[in-house]
Protein backbone atom coordinates (compact mmCIF):
# COMPACT_ATOMS: atom_id res chain seq x y z
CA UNK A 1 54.46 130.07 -69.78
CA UNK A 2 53.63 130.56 -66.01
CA UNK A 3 54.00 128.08 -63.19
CA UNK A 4 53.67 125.01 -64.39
CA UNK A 5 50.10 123.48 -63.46
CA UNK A 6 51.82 120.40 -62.07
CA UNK A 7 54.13 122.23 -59.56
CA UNK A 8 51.67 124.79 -58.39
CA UNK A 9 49.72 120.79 -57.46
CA UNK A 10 52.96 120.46 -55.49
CA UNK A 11 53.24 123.46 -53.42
CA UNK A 12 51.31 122.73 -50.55
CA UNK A 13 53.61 119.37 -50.22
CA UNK A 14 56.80 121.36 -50.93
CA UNK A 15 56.06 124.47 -48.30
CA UNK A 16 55.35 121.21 -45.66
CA UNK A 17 58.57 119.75 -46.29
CA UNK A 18 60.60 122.99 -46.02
CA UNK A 19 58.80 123.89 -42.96
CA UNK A 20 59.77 120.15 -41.69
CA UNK A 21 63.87 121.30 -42.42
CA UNK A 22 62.97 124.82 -40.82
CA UNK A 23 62.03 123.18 -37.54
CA UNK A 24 65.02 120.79 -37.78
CA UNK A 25 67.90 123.21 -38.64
CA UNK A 26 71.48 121.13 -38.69
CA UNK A 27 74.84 123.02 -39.35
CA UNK A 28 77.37 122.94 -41.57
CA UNK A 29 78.05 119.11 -42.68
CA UNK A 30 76.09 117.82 -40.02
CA UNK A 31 72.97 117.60 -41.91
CA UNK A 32 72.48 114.04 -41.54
CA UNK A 33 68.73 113.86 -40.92
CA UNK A 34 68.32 116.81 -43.56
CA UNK A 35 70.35 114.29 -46.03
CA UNK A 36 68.54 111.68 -44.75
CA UNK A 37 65.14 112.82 -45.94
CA UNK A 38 66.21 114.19 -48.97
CA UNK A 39 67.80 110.75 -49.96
CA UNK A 40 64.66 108.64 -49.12
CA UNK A 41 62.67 111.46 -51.00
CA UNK A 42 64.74 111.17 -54.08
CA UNK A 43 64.66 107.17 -53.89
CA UNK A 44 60.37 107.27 -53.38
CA UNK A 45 60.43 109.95 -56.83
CA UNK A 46 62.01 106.78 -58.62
CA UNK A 47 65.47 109.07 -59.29
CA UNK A 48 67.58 106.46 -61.69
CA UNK A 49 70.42 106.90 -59.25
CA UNK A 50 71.17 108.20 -55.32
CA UNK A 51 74.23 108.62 -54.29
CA UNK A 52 75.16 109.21 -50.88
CA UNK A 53 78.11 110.95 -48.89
CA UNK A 54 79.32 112.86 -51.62
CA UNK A 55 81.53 115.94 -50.18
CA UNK A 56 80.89 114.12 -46.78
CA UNK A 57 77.50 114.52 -46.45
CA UNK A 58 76.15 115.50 -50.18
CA UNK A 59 73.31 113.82 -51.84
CA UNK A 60 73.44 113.46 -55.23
CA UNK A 61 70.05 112.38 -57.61
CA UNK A 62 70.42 111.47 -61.42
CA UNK A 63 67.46 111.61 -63.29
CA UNK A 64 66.93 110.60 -67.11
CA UNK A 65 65.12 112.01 -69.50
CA UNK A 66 63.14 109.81 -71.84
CA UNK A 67 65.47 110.04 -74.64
CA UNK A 68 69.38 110.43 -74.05
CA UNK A 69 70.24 110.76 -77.42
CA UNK A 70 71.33 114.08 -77.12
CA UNK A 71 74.21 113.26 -74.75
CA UNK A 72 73.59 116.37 -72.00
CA UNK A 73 73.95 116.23 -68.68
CA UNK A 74 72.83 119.80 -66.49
CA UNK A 75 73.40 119.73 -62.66
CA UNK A 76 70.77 121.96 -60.33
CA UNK A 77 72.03 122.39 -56.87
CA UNK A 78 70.61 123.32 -53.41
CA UNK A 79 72.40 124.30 -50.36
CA UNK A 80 70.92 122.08 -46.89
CA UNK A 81 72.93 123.72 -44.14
CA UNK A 82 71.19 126.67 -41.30
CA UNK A 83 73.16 129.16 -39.35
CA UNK A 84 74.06 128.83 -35.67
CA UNK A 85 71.31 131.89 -35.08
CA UNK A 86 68.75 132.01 -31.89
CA UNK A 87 65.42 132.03 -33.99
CA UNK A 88 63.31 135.36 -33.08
CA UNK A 89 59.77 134.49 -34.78
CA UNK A 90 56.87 132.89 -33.64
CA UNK A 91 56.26 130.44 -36.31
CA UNK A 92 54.44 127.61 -35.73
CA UNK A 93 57.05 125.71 -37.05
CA UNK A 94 59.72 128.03 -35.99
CA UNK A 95 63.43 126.35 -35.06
CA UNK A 96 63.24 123.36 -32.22
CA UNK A 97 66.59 123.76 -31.44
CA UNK A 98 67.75 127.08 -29.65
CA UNK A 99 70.95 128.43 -31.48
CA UNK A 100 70.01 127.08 -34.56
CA UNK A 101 67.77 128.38 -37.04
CA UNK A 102 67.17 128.31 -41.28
CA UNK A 103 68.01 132.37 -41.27
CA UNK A 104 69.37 132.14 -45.66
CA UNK A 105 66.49 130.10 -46.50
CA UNK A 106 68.44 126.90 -47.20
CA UNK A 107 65.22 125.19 -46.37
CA UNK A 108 63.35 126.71 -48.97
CA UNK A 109 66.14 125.63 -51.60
CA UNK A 110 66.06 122.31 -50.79
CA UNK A 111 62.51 122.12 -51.06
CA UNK A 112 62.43 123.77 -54.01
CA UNK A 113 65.09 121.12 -55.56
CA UNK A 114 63.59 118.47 -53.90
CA UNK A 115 59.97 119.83 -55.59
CA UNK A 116 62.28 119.72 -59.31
CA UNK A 117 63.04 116.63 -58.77
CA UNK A 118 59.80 114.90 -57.88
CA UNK A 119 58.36 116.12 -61.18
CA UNK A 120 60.89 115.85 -63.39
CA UNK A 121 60.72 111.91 -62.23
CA UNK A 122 56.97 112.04 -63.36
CA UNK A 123 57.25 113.38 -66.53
CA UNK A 124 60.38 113.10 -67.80
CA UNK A 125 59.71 115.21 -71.00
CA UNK A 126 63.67 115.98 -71.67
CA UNK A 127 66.31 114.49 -73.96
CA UNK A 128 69.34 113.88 -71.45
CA UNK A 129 70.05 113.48 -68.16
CA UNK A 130 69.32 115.84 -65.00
CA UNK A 131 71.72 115.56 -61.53
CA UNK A 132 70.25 117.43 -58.71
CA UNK A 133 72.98 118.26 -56.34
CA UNK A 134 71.83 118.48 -52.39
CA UNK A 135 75.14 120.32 -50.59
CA UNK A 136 76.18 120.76 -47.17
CA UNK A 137 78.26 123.45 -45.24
CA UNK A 138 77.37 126.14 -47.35
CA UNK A 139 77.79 128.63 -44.54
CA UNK A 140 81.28 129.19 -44.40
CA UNK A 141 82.03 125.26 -44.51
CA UNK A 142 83.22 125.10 -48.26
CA UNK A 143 80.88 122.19 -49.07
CA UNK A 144 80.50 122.89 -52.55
CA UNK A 145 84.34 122.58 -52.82
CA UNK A 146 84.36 119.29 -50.60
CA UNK A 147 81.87 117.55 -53.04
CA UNK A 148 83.54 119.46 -56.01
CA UNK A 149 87.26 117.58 -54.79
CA UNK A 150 85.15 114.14 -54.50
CA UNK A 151 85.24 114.38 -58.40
CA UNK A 152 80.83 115.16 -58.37
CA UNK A 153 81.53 117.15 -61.81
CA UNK A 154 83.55 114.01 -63.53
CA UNK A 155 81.75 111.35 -61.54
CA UNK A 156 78.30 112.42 -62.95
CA UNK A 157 79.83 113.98 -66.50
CA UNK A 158 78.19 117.27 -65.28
CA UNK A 159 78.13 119.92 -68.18
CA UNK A 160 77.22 123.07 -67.27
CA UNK A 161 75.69 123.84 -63.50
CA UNK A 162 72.95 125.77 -62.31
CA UNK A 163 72.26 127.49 -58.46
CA UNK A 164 69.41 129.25 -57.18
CA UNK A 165 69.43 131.59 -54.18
CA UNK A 166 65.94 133.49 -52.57
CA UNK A 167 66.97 137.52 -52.34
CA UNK A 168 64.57 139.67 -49.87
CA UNK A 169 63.87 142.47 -51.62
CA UNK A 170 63.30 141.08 -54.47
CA UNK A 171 59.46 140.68 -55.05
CA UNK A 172 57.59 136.78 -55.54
CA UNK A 173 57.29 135.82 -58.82
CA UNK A 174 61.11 137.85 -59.91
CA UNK A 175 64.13 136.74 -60.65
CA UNK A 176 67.47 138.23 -60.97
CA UNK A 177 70.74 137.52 -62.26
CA UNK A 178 73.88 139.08 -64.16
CA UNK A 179 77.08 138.42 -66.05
CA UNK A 180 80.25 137.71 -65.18
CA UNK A 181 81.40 138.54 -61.08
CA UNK A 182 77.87 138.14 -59.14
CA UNK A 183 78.67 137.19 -55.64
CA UNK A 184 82.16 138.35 -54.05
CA UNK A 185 85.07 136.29 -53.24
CA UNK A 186 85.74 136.41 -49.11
CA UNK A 187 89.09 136.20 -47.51
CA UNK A 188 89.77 136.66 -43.69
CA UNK A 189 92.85 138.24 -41.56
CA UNK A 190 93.97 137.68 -38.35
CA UNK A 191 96.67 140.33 -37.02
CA UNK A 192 98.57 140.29 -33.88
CA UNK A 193 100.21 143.70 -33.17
CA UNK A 194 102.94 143.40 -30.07
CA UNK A 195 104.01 146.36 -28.59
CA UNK A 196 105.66 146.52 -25.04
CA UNK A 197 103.38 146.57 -22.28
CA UNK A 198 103.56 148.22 -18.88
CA UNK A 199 102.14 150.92 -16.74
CA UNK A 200 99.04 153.35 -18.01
CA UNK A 201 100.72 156.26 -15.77
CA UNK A 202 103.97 155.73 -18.19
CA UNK A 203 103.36 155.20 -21.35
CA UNK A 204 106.94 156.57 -22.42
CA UNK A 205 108.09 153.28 -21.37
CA UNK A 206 105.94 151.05 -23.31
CA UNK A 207 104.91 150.34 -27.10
CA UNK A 208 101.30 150.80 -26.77
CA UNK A 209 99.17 148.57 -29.28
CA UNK A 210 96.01 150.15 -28.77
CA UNK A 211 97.35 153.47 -30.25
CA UNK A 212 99.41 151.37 -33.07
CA UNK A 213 95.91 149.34 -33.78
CA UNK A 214 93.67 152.46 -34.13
CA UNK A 215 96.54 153.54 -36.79
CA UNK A 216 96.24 150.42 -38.89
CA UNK A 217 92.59 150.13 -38.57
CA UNK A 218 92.68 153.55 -40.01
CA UNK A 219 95.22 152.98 -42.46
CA UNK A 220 93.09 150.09 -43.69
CA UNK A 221 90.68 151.95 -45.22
CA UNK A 222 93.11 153.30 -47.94
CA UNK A 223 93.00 150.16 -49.65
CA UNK A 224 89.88 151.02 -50.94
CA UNK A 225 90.28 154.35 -51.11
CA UNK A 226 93.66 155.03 -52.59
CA UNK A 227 94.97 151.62 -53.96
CA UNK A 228 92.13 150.10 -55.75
CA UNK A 229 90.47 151.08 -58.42
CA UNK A 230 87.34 153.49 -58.12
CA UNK A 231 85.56 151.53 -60.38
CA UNK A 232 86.57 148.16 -58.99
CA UNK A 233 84.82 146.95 -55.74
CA UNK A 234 86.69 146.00 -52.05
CA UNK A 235 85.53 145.70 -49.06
CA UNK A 236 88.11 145.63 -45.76
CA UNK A 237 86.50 145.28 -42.77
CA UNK A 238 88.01 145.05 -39.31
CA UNK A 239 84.89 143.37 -37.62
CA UNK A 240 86.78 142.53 -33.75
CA UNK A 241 89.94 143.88 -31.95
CA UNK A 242 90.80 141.88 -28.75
CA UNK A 243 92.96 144.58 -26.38
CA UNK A 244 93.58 144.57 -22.64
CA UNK A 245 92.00 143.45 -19.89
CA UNK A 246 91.81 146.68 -17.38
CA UNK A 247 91.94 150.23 -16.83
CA UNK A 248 95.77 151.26 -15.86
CA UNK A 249 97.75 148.87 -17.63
CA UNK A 250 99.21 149.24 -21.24
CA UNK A 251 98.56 145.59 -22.79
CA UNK A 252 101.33 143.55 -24.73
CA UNK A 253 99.66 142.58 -27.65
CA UNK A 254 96.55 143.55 -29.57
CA UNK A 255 94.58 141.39 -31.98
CA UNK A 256 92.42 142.01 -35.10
CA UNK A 257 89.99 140.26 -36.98
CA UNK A 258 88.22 141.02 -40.58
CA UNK A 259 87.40 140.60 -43.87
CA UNK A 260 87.70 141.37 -47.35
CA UNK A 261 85.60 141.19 -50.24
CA UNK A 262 86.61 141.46 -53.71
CA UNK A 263 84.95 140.93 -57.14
CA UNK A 264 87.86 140.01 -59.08
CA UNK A 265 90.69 137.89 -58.87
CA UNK A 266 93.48 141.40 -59.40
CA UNK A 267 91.83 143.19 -56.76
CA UNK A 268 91.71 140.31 -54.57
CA UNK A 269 95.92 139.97 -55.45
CA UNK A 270 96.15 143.75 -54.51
CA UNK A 271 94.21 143.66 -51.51
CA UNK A 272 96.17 140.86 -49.55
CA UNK A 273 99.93 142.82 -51.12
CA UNK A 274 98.60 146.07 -49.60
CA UNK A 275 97.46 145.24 -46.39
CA UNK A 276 100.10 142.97 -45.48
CA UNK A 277 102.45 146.08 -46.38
CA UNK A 278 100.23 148.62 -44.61
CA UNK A 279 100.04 147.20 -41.31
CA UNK A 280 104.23 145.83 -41.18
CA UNK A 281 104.98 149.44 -42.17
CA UNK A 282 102.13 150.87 -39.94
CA UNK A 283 103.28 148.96 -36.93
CA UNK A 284 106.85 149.34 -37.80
CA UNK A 285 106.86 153.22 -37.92
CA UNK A 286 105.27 152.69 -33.83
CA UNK A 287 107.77 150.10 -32.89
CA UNK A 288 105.81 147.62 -32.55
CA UNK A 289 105.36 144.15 -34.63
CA UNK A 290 102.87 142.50 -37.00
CA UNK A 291 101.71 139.21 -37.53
CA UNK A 292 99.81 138.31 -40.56
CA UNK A 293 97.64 135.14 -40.92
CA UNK A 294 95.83 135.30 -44.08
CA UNK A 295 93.39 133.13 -45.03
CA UNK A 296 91.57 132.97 -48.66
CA UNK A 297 88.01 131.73 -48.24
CA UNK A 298 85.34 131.04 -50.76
CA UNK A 299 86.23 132.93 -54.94
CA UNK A 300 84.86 135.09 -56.57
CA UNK A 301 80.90 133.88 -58.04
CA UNK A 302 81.37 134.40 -61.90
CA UNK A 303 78.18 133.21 -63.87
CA UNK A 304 78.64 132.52 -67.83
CA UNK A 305 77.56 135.26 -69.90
CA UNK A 306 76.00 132.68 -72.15
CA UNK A 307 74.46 130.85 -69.68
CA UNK A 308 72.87 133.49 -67.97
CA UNK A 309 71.26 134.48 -71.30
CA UNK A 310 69.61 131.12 -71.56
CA UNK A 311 68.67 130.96 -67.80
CA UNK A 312 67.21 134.42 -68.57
CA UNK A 313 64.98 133.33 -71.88
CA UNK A 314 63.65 130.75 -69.59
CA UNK A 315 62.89 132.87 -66.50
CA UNK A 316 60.99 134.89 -68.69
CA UNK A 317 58.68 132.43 -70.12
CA UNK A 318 58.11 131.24 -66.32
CA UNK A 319 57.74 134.55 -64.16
CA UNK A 320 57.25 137.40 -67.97
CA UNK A 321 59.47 139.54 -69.54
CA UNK A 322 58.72 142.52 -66.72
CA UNK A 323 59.78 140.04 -63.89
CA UNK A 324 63.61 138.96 -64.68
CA UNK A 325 66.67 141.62 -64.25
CA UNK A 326 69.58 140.57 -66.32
CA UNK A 327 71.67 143.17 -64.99
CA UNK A 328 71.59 142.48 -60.83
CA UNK A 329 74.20 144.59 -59.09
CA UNK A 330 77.25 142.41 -57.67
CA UNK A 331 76.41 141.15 -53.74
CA UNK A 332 79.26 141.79 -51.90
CA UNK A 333 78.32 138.59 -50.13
CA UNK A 334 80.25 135.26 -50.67
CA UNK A 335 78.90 131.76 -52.03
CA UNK A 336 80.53 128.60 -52.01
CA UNK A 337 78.77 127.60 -55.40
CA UNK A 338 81.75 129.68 -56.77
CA UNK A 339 83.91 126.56 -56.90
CA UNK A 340 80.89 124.65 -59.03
CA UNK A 341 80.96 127.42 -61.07
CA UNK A 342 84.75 127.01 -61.44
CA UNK A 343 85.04 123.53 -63.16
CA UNK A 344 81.42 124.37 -65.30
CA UNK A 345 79.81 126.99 -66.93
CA UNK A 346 76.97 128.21 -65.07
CA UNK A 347 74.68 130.61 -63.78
CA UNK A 348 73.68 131.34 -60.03
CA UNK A 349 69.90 132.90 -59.75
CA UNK A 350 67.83 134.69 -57.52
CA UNK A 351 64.28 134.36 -56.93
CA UNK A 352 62.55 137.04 -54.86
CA UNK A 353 61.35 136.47 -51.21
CA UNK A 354 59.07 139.57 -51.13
CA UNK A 355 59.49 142.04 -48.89
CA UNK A 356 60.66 139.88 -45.69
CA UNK A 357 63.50 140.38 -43.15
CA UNK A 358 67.11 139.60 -44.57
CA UNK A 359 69.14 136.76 -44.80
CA UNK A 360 71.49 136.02 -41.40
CA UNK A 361 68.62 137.90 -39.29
CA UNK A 362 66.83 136.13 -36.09
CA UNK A 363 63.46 136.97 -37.78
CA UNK A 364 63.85 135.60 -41.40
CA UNK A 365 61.63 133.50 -43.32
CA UNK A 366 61.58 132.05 -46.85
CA UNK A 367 58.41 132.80 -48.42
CA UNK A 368 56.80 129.58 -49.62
CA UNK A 369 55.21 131.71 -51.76
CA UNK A 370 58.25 131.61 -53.82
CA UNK A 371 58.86 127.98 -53.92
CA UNK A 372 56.72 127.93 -56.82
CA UNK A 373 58.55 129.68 -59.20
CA UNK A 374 62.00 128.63 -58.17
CA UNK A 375 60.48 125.01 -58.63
CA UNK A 376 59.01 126.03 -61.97
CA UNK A 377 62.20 127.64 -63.35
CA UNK A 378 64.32 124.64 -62.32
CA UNK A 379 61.74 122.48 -64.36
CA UNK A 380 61.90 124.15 -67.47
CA UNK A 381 65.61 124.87 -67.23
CA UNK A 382 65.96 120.96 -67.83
CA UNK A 383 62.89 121.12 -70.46
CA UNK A 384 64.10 123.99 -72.04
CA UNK A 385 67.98 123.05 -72.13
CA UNK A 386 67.80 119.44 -72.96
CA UNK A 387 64.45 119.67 -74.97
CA UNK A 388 62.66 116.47 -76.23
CA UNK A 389 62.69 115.42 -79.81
């Protein structure tokens, strides 16, 4: 079936309240008016239960289905957090706070959600319960692990866990998903390289970082090239080196800053074994010394193969069989629904923005257009997965 006739009545409601969180973008758990609204929003849809402060500043909404009998409980979650980005559009209801702007569409997913949830409290035509999951600090915060470690899976006997995500490029009225590894896990570095500093003019006398730096930046790149793989993916990027501070004078120390991206757990392993031992022996062989801070970030995203079947049967009966790709490539971008996606079985989704400036840019914009048919295919996943009898 197509949109569903009651949530294409919605959309001119939903694209007002996501236009309402694009003018009022709030960062990482700081999303208290964001919350806010969509806890007085689930409590006016006559949700069975709201629960507030989960993962700090989560909002969790528990909605039953007529019948319970058959015991299933499916969890649909949204990400609420913006980006700290100077908006560059000329929306009428572009960003009122300079620095801060909805650039991922995080707007648009809670409005979807918020949209799922305001008709599945109508209608209730499902056998089971529904838990819509409204997360903060998505961008880079680790919400979804904060309101994973406040026990959201056990407290609401979650089952099996759903996310959506809008993908530019991909046209309105698409979706797009895969097995297995879909988004990639992100770790950081920090590396201080100290050499011996001293005069420009004499740089016999000194261990010169710069020169050992360009080396391991250099050497980096074998990770991919020589240690992992060619049919794995890795990504090692140095993104900032902090050196010196003027013309004629050989600095002490040097310091780099980057990230990795892997789409397995074993390359992930290897990566962080083979830099550590590229840039100790790379610095070493110069004289100079390494130090290593590494950080893991968010995992890899791994959808269930199973689930991702059933997410696709229903995708099709929303958008037709033409509009759904079941075999997406990997993003080498990271997501924080990962640790969801850890404890339950799961699938994360994307639904096309049309063709629209990408995520993280000044002059992005979800395309209300889409809310529809995210809204739609949240419906019927409920419907569909917990069916009435």
């Amino acid at each position: 079936m197509p949109i569903i006739n009651r949530v294409a009545d919605l959309a001119d409601e939903i694209a007002a309240w996501r236009r309402d969180f694009h003018e009022n973008p709030e960062l990482g758990y700081d999303v208290h008016r964001t919350a806010g609204i969509v806890a007085e929003k689930l409590e006016s849809f006559g949700c069975d239960e709201v629960v507030t402060g989960i993962g700090r500043t989560g909002v969790v909404g528990v909605i039953k289905g007529r019948a319970h009998s058959s015991g299933k409980v499916i969890g649909l979650r949204a990400d609420m957090d913006a980006l700290p980005i100077l908006e560059a559009t000329d929306l009428p209801y572009k960003s009122k706070t300079p620095g801060k702007m909805h650039a991922c569409g995080h707007d648009g997913h809670t409005a979807m959600l918020l949209g799922a949830a305001k008709y599945l409290a109508e209608t209730r035509n499902f056998d089971g319960t529904a838990v819509v999951i409204f997360q903060p600090a998505e961008e880079g915060g680790g919400g979804g692990d904060a309101m994973v470690k406040d026990g959201l899976m056990e407290r609401f006997g979650i089952q099996e866990v759903y996310g959506m995500h809008n993908w530019p490029g991909v046209p309105v009225g698409h979706f797009a998903m895969r097995p297995g590894a879909t988004m990639a896990a992100a770790d950081r570095f920090t590396i201080t390289i100290e050499g011996k500093g001293g005069h420009a003019a004499y740089p016999h006398q000194c261990i010169d970082p710069i020169v050992t730096t360009a080396h391991v930046i250099t050497a980096l790149q074998s990770v991919a090239s020589r240690s992992v793989d060619p049919l794995e993916s890795v990504v090692v990027s140095v993104c900032t080196v902090k050196a010196g501070d003027t013309y004629n004078v050989i600095p002490q120390t040097a310091t780099l800053l980057g990230t990795v991206r892997t789409l397995s757990a074993s390359v992930r392993d290897l990566a962080e074994t083979r830099i550590r031992a590229i840039v100790e022996s790379t610095c070493a062989a110069f004289g100079a010394k390494a130090t290593i801070e590494y950080n893991r970030g968010y995992p890899v995203t791994v959808n269930d193969d199973e689930k991702v079947e059933f997410v696709a049967s229903v995708a099709k009966e929303v958008a037709g069989e033409s509009a759904v790709a079941t075999n997406f490539p990997p993003e080498m971008g990271a997501e924080d629904f990962s640790y969801m996606l850890e404890k339950r079985p799961g699938a994360y989704i994307f639904v096309g923005n049309g063709d629209t400036a990408g995520v993280h840019h000044p002059a992005y914009d979800f395309n209300d257009a889409a809310a529809p048919y995210g809204v739609s295919l949240w419906a019927k996943i409920i419907e569909t997965g917990m069916p009435a009898r």
